[in-house]
Protein backbone atom coordinates (compact mmCIF):
# COMPACT_ATOMS: atom_id res chain seq x y z
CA UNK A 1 -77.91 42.96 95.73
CA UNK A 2 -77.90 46.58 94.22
CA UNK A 3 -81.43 47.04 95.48
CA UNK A 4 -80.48 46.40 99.16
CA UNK A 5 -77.15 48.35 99.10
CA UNK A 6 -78.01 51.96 99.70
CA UNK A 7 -80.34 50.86 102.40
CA UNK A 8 -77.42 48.45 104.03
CA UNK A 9 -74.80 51.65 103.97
CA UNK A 10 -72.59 49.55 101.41
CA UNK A 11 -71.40 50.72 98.15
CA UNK A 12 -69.29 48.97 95.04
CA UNK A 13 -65.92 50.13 96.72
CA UNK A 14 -63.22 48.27 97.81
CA UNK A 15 -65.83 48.53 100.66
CA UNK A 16 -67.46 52.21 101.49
CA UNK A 17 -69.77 52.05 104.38
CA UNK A 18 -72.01 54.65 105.47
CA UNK A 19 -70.42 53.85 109.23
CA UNK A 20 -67.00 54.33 108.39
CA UNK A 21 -67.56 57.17 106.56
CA UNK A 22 -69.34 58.65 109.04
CA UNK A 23 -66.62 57.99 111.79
CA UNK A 24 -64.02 59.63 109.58
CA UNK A 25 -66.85 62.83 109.41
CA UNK A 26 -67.11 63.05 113.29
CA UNK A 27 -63.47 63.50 113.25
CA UNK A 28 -64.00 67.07 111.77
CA UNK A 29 -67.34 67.71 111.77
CA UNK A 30 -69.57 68.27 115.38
CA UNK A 31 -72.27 65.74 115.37
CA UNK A 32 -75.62 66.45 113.86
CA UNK A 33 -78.85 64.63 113.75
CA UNK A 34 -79.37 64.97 109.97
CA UNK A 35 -75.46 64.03 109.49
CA UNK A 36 -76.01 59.78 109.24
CA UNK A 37 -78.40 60.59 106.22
CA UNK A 38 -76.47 63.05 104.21
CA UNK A 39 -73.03 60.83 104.82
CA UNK A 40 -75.44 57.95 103.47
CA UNK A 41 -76.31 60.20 100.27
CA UNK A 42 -72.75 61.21 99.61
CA UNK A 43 -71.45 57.51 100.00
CA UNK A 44 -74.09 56.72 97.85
CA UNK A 45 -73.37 59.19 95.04
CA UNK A 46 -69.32 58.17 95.34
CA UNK A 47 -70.15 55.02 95.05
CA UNK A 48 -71.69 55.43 91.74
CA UNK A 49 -69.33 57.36 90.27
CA UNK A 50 -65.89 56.83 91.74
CA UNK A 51 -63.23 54.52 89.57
CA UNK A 52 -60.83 53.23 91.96
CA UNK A 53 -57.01 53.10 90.61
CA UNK A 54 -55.15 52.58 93.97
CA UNK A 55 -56.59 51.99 97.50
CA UNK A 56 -58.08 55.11 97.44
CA UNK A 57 -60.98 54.11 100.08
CA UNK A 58 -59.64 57.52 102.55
CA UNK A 59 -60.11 59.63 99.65
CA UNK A 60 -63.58 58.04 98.64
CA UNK A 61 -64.66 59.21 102.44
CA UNK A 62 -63.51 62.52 102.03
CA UNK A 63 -65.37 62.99 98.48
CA UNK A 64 -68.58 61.40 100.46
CA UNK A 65 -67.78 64.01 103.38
CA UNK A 66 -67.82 66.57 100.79
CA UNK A 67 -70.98 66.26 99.13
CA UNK A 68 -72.67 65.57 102.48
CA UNK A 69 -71.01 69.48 103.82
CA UNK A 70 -72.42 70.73 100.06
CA UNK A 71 -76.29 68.75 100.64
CA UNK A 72 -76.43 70.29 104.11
CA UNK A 73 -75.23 74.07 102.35
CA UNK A 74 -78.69 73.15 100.25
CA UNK A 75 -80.71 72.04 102.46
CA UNK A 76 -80.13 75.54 104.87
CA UNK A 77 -78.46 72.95 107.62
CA UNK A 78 -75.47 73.81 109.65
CA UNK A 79 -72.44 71.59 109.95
CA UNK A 80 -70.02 72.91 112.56
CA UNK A 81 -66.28 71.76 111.83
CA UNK A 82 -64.96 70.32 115.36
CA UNK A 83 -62.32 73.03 114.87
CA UNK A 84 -64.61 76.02 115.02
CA UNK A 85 -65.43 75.09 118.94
């Protein structure tokens, strides 16, 4: 099961997908072709490390939003915020 998991988009998380999370990106961020696989890294990061103590699931997304807006910084990639158009 944890072999397949990054690869299938879900994480230990109430239930974290890689889809969702990318919906709730596109809802501030322009689409990009590299954003599916940096979502996928920051969901998979969050869902190592985030402890759950409500139904935080919205707030999971936006730390897997985050880290996907800080990997693209690195990686010299622009993401445009759907407010900047």
């Amino acid at each position: 099961m944890l072999d397949c998991r990054d690869p299938a988009g879900w994480h230990p998380l109430l239930v974290l997908t890689v889809e969702d999370t990318l919906d709730q990106a596109r809802e501030e961020i322009a689409d990009h072709p590299e954003l599916p696989r940096l979502i996928a890294d920051g969901c998979a990061r969050v869902g190592d490390k985030w402890e759950s103590y409500n139904d935080e699931l919205w707030e999971a997304r936006r730390w897997a939003i985050g880290l996907a807006k800080e990997y693209a910084a690195d990686e010299g990639i622009t993401l445009v915020a759907l407010d900047d158009h």
